[in-house]
Structures are given as C-alpha cells and as structure tokens.
N, C-alpha and C. Protein backbone atom coordinates (compact mmCIF):
# COMPACT_ATOMS: atom_id res chain seq x y z
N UNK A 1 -38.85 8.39 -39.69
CA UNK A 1 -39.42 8.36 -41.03
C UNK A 1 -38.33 8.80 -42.02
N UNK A 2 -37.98 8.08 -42.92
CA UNK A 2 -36.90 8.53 -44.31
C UNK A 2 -37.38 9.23 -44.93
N UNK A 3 -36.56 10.18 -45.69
CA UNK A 3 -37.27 11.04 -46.69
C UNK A 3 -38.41 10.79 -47.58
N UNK A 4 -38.01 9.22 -48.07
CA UNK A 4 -38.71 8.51 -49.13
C UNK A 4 -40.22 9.13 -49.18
N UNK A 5 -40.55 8.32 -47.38
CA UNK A 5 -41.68 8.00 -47.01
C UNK A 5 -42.08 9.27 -46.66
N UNK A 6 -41.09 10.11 -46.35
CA UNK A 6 -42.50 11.61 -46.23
C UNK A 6 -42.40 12.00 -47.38
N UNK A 7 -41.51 11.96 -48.69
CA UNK A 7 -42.19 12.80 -49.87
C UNK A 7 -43.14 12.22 -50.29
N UNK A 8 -43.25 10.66 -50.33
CA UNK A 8 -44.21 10.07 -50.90
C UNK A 8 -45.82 10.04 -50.05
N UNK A 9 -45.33 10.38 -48.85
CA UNK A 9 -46.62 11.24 -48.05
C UNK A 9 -47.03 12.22 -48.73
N UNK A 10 -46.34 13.33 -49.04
CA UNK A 10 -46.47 15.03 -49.60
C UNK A 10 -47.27 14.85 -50.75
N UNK A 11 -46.50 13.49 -51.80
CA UNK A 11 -46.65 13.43 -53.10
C UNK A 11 -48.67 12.58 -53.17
N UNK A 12 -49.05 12.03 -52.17
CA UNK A 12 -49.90 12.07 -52.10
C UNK A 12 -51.07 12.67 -51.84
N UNK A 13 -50.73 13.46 -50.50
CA UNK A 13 -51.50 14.48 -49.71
C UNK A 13 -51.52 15.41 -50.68
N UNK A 14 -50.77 16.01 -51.80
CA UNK A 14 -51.09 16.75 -52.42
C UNK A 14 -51.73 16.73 -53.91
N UNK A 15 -51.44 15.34 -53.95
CA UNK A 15 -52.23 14.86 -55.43
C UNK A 15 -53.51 14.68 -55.18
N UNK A 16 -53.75 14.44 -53.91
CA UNK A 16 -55.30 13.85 -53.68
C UNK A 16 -55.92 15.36 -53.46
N UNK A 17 -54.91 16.84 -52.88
CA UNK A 17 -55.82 17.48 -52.26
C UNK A 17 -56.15 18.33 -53.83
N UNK A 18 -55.28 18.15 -55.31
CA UNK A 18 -55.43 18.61 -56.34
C UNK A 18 -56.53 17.89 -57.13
N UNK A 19 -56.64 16.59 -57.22
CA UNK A 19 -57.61 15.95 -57.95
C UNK A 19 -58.76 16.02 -57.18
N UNK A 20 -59.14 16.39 -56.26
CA UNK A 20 -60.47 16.88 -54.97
C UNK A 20 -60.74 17.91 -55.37
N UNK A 21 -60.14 18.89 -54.74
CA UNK A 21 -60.76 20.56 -55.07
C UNK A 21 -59.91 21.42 -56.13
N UNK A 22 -58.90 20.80 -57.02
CA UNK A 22 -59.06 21.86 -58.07
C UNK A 22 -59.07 21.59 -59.41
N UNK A 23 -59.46 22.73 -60.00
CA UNK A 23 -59.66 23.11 -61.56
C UNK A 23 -58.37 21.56 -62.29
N UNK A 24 -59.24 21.89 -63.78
CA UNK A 24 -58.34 20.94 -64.61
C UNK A 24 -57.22 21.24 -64.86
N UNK A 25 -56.45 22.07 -65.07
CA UNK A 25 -54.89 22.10 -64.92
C UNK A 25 -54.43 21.44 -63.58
N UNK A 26 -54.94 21.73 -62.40
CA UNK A 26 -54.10 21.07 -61.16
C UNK A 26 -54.58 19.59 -61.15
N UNK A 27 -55.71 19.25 -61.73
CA UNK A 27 -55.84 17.47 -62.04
C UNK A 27 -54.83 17.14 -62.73
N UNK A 28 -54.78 17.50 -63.57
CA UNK A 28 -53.71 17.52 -64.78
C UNK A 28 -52.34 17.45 -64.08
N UNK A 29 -51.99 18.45 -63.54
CA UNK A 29 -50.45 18.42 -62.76
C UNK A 29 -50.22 17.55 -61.85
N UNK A 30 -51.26 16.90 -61.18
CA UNK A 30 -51.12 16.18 -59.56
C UNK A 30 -51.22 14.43 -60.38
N UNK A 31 -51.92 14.41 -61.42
CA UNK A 31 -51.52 13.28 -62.21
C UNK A 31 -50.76 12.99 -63.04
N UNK A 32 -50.11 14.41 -63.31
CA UNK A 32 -48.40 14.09 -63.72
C UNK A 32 -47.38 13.91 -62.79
N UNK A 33 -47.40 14.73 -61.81
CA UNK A 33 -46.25 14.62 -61.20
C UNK A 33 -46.64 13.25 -59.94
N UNK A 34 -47.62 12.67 -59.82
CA UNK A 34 -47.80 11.55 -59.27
C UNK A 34 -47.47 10.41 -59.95
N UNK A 35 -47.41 10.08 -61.00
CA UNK A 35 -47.29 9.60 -62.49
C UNK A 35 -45.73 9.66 -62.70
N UNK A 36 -45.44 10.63 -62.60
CA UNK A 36 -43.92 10.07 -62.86
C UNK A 36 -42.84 10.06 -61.85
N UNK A 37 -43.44 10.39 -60.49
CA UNK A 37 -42.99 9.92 -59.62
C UNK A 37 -42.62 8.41 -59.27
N UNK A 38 -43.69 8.12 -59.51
CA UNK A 38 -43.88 6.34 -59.60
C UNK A 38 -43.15 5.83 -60.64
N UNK A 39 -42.85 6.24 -61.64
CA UNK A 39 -42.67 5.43 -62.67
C UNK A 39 -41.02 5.76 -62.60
N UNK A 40 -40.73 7.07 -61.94
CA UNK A 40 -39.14 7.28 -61.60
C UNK A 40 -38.62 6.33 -60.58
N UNK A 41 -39.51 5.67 -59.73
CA UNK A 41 -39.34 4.43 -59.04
C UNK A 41 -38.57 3.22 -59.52
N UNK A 42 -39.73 3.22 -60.62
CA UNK A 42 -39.56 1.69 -61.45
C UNK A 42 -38.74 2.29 -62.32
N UNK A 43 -38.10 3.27 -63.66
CA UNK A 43 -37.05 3.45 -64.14
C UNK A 43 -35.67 3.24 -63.26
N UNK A 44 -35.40 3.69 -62.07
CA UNK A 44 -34.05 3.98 -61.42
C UNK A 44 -33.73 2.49 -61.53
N UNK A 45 -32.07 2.58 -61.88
CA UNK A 45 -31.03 1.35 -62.11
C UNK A 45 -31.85 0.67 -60.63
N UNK A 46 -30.94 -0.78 -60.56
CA UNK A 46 -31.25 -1.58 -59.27
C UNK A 46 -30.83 -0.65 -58.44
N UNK A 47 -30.79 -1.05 -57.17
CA UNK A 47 -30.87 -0.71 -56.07
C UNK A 47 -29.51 -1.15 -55.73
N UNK A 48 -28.30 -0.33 -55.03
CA UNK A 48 -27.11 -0.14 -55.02
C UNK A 48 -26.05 0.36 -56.23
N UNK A 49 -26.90 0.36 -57.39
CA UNK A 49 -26.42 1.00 -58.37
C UNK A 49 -26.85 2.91 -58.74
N UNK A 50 -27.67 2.90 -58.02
CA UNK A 50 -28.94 3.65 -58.42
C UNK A 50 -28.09 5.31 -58.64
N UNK A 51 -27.83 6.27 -59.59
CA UNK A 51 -27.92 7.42 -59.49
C UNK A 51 -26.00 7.20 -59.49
N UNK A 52 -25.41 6.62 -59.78
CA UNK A 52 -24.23 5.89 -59.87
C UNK A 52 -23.49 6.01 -61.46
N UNK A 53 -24.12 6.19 -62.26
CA UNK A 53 -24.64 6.93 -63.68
C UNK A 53 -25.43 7.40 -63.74
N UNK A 54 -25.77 7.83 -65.29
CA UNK A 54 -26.97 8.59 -65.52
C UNK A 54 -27.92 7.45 -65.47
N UNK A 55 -29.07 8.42 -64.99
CA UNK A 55 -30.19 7.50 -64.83
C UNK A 55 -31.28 7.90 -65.82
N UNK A 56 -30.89 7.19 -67.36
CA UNK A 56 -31.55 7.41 -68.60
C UNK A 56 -33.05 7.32 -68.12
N UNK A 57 -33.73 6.13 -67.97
CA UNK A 57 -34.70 5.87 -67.69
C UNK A 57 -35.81 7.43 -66.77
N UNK A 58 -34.79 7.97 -65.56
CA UNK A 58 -35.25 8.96 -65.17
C UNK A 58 -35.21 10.26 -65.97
N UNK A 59 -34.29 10.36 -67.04
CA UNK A 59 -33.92 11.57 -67.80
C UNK A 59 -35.20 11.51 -68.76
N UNK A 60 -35.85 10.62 -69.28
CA UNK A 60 -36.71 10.75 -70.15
C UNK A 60 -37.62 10.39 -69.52
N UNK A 61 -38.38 10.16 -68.53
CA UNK A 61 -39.91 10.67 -67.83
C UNK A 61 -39.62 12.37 -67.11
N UNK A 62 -38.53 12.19 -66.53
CA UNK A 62 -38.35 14.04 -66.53
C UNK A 62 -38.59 15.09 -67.85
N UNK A 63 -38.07 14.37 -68.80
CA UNK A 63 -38.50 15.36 -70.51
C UNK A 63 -40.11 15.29 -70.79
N UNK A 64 -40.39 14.10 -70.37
CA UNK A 64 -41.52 13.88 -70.83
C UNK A 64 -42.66 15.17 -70.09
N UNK A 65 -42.62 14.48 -68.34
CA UNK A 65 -42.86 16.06 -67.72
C UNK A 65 -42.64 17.18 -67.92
N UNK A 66 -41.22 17.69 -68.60
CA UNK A 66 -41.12 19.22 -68.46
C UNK A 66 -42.50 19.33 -69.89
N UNK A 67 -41.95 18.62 -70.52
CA UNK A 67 -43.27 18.51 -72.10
C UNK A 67 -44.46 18.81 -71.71
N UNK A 68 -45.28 17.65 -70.69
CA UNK A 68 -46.66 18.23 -70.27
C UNK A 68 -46.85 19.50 -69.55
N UNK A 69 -45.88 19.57 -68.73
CA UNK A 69 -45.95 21.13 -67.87
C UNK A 69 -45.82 22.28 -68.85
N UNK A 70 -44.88 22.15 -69.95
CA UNK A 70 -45.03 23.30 -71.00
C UNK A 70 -46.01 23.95 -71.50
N UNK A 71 -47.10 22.31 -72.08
CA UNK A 71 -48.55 22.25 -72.98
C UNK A 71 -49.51 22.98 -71.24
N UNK A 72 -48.68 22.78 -70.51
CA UNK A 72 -50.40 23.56 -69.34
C UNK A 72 -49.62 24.38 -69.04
N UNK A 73 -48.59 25.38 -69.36
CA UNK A 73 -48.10 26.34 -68.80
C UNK A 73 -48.90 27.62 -70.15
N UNK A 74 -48.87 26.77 -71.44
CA UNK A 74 -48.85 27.49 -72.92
C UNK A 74 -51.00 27.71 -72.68
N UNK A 75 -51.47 25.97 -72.55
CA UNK A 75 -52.65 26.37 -72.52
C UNK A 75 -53.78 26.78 -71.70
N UNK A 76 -53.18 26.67 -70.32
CA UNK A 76 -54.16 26.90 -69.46
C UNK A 76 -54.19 28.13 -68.95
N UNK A 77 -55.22 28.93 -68.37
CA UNK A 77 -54.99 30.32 -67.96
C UNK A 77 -54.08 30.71 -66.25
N UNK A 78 -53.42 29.44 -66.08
CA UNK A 78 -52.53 29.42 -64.52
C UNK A 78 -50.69 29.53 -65.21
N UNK A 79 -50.61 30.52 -63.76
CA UNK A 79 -49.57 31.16 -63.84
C UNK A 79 -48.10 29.97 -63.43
N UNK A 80 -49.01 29.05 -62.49
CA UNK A 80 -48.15 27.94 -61.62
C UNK A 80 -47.07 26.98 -62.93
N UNK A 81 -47.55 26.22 -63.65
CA UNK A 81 -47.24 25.32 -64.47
C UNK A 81 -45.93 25.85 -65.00
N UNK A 82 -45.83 26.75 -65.30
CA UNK A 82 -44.49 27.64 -65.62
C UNK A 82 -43.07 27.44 -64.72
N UNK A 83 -43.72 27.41 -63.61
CA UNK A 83 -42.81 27.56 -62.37
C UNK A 83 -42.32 25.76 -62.16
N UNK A 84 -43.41 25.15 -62.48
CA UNK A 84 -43.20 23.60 -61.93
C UNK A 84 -42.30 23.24 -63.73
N UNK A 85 -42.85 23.75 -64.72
CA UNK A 85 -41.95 23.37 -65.47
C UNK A 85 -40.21 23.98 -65.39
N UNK A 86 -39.90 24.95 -64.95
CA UNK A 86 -38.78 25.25 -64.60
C UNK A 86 -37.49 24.63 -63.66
N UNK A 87 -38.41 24.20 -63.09
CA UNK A 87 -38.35 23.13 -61.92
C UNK A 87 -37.92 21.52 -62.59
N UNK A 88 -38.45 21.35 -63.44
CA UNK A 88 -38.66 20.27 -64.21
C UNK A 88 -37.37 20.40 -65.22
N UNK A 89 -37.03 21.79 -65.81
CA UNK A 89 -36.06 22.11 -66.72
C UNK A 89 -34.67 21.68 -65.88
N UNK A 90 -34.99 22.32 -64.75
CA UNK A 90 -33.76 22.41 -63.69
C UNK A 90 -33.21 20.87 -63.32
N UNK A 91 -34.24 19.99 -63.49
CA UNK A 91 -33.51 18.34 -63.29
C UNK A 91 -32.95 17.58 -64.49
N UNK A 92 -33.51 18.30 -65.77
CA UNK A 92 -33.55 18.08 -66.57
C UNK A 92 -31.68 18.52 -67.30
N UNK A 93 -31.30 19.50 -66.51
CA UNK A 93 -30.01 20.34 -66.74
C UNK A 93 -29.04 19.48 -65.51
N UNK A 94 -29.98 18.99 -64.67
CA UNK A 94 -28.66 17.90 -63.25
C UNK A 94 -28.51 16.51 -64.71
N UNK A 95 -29.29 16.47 -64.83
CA UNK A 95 -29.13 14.67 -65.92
C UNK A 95 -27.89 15.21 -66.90
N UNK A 96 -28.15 16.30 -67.65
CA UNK A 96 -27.04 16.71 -68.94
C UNK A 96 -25.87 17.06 -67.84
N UNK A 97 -25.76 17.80 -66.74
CA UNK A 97 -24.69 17.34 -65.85
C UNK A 97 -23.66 16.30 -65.93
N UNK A 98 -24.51 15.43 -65.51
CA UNK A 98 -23.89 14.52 -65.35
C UNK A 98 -23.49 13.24 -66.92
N UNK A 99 -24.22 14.04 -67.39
CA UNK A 99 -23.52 13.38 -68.60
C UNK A 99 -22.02 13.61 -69.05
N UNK A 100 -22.17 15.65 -68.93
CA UNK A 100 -20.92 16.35 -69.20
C UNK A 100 -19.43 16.32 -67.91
N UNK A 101 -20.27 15.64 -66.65
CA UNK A 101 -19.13 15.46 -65.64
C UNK A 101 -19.73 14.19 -65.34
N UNK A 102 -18.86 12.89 -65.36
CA UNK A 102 -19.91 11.56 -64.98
C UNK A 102 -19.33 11.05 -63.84
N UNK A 103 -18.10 11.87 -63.45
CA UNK A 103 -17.53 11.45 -61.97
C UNK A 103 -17.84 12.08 -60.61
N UNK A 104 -18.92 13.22 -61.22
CA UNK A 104 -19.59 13.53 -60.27
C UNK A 104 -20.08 12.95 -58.76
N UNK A 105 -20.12 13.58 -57.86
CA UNK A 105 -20.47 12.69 -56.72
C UNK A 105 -21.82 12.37 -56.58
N UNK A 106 -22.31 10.70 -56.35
CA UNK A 106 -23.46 10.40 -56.61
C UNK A 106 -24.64 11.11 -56.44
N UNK A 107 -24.26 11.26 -54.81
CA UNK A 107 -25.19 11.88 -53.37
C UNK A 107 -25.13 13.24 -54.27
N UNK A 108 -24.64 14.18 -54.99
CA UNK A 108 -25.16 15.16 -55.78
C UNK A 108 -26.18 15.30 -56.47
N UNK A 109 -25.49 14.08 -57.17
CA UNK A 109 -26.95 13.74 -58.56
C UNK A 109 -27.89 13.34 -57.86
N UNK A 110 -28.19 12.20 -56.65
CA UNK A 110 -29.29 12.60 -56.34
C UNK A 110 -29.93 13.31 -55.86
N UNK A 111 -30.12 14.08 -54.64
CA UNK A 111 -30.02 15.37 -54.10
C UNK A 111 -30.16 16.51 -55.22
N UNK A 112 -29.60 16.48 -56.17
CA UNK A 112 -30.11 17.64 -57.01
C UNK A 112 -31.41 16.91 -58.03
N UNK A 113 -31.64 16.08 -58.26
CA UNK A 113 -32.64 15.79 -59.22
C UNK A 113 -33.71 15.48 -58.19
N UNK A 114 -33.38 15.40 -56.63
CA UNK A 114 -34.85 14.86 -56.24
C UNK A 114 -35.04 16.50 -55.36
N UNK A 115 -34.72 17.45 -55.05
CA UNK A 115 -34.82 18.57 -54.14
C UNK A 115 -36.10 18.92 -55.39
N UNK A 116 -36.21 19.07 -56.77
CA UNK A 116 -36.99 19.97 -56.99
C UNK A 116 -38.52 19.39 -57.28
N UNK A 117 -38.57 17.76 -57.18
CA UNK A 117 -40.00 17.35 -56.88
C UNK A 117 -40.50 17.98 -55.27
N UNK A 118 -39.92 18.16 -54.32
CA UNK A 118 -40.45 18.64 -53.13
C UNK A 118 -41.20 20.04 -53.27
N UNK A 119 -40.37 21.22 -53.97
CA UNK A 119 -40.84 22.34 -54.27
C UNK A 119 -42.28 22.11 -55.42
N UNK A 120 -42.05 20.95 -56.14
CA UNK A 120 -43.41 20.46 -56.79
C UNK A 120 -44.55 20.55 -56.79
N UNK A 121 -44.57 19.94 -55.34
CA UNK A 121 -45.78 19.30 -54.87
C UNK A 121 -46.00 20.64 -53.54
N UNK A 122 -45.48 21.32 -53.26
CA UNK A 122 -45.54 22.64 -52.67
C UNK A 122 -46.28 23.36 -53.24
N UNK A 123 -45.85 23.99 -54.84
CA UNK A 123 -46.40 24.44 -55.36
C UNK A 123 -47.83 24.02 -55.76
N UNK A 124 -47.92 22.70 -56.02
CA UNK A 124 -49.29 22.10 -56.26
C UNK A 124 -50.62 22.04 -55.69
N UNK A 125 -50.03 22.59 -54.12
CA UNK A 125 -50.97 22.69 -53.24
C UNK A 125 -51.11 24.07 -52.92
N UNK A 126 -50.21 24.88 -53.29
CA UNK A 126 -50.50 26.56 -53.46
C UNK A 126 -51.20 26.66 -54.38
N UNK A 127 -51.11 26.61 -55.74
CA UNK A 127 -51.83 26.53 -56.42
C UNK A 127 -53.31 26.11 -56.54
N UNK A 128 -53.03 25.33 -55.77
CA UNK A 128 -55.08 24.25 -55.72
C UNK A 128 -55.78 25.56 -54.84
N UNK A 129 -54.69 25.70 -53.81
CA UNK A 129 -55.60 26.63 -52.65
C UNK A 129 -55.98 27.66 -53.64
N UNK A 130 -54.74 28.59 -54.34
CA UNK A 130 -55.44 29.39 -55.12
C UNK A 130 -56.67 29.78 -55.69
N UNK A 131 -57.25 28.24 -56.59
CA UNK A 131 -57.88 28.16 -57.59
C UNK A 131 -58.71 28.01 -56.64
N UNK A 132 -58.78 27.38 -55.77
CA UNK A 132 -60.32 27.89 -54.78
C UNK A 132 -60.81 28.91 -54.15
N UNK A 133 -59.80 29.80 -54.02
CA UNK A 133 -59.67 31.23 -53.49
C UNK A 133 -60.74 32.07 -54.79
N UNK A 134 -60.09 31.80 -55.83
CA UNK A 134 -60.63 32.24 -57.30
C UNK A 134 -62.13 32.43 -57.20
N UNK A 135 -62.32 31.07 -56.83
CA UNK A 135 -63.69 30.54 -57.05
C UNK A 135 -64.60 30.95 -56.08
N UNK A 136 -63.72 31.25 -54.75
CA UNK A 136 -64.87 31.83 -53.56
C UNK A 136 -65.04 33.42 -53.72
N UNK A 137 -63.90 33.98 -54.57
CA UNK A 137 -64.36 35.46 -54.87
C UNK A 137 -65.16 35.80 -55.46
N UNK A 138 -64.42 35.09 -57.12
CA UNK A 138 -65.21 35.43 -58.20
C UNK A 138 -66.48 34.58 -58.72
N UNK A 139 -66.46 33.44 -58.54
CA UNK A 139 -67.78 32.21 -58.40
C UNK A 139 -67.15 31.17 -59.70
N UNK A 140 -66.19 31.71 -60.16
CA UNK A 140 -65.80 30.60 -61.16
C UNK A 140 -64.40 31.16 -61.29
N UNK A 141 -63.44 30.25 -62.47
CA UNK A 141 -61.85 30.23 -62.28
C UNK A 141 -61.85 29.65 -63.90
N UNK A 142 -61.88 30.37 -64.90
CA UNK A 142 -61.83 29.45 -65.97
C UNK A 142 -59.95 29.15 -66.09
N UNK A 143 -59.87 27.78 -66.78
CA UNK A 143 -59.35 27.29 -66.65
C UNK A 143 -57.98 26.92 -68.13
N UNK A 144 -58.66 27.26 -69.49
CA UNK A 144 -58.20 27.58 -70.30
C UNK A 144 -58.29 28.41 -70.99
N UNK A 145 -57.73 29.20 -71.88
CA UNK A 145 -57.51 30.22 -72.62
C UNK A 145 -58.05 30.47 -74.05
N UNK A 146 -58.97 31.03 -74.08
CA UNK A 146 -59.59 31.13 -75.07
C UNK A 146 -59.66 29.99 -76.38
C-alpha cells in the first residue's frame, strides 16, 4: 500500500468518524481538511512536474485552511483547532520556503508540506474522541463561545 492510499484511508476514517460522532467544530474541521485535501489533488502541477516549483495552487487552499482553522480556533469553545491551525501555518511557512530557496530539493517540499496533514487527521480523531468523552461525563459539550 503507498502512502497515498493509506493517508487517504486516515483522511477518511477520520472524517467520517468526525462528521458521525462529533460536535460542530469537528464537522467543521473533518470537512475542511477533507475538502482541501481533495482539491490539493486537483491544484498540484501535472504529474511529473508536481512539487518541482511552488505549488501556487496548493499554497492558497493551505491559506485558505489555516483561515478556517483560525475562525474555529477564535470561535468555538475547543482547544484542538489551534493546534491543526499551526500545523496549517507550518505548510504554509514550507510554500514561502520555497519561494525564498527554489532550488530546494523537491522530495523536501514534498515531505514537508504533506507530514503535517497526517498529524491532522490524528488530531481530528483525538479530538472527536474527546468531545464524546465531554458528553459521557458532563451530558453535553457546548460547542461555541458565548
């Protein structure tokens, strides 16, 4: 099995186990980061070019993400979104990389912009468990902030 195909295992198994059992911030997150997973698919140059330059197309659905992860880090009452936006900042700083060094070695740039969707979708499913944990203590988990 290639990496591809088990993140895109992970990236499912964990979107489905967020839009199932948890609160609206982790709907919210598991349909972003499923969302632009896919669409980082269809942005990346052709295929043998790929990650060979900057990969504009991927640099701005990554901004776009760190953006939504900000708005649920600012409005929701979860601690997680913070962490996945950091995460999000951190690929966001491999792209300006490679702007500022463009002879960089490819297998870097990719490898560094794709290591921190894995910790992603890790978190996404810590998190879900969380928010059910919440809910079996306390009987509810509110979800935004006053």
């Amino acid at each position: 099995m290639t990496r591809h195909v088990a993140f895109f295992i992970l990236l499912t198994v964990s979107s489905l186990y967020a839009a199932i059992r948890g609160g609206r911030p982790e709907q919210i997150g598991a349909a972003t980061l499923f969302g632009g997973a896919w669409a980082s698919v269809l942005a990346a140059n052709p295929p043998g070019g790929r990650f060979r330059q900057l990969e504009s197309g991927i640099l701005v659905i990554d901004i776009v993400l760190l953006a939504i992860f900000l708005w649920l880090a600012i409005r929701s009452t979860r601690f997680w979104p913070i962490w996945v936006a950091g995460l999000l900042g951190s690929e966001v700083l491999v792209h300006v990389g490679v702007i500022l060094a463009p002879l960089a070695t490819w297998r870097a740039y990719l490898n560094a912009t794709a290591m921190w969707s894995w910790v992603a979708q890790i978190i996404l499913i810590v998190a879900t468990w969380r928010h059910r944990e919440r809910l079996a203590q306390r009987g509810n988990d509110a979800s935004w902030k006053g």
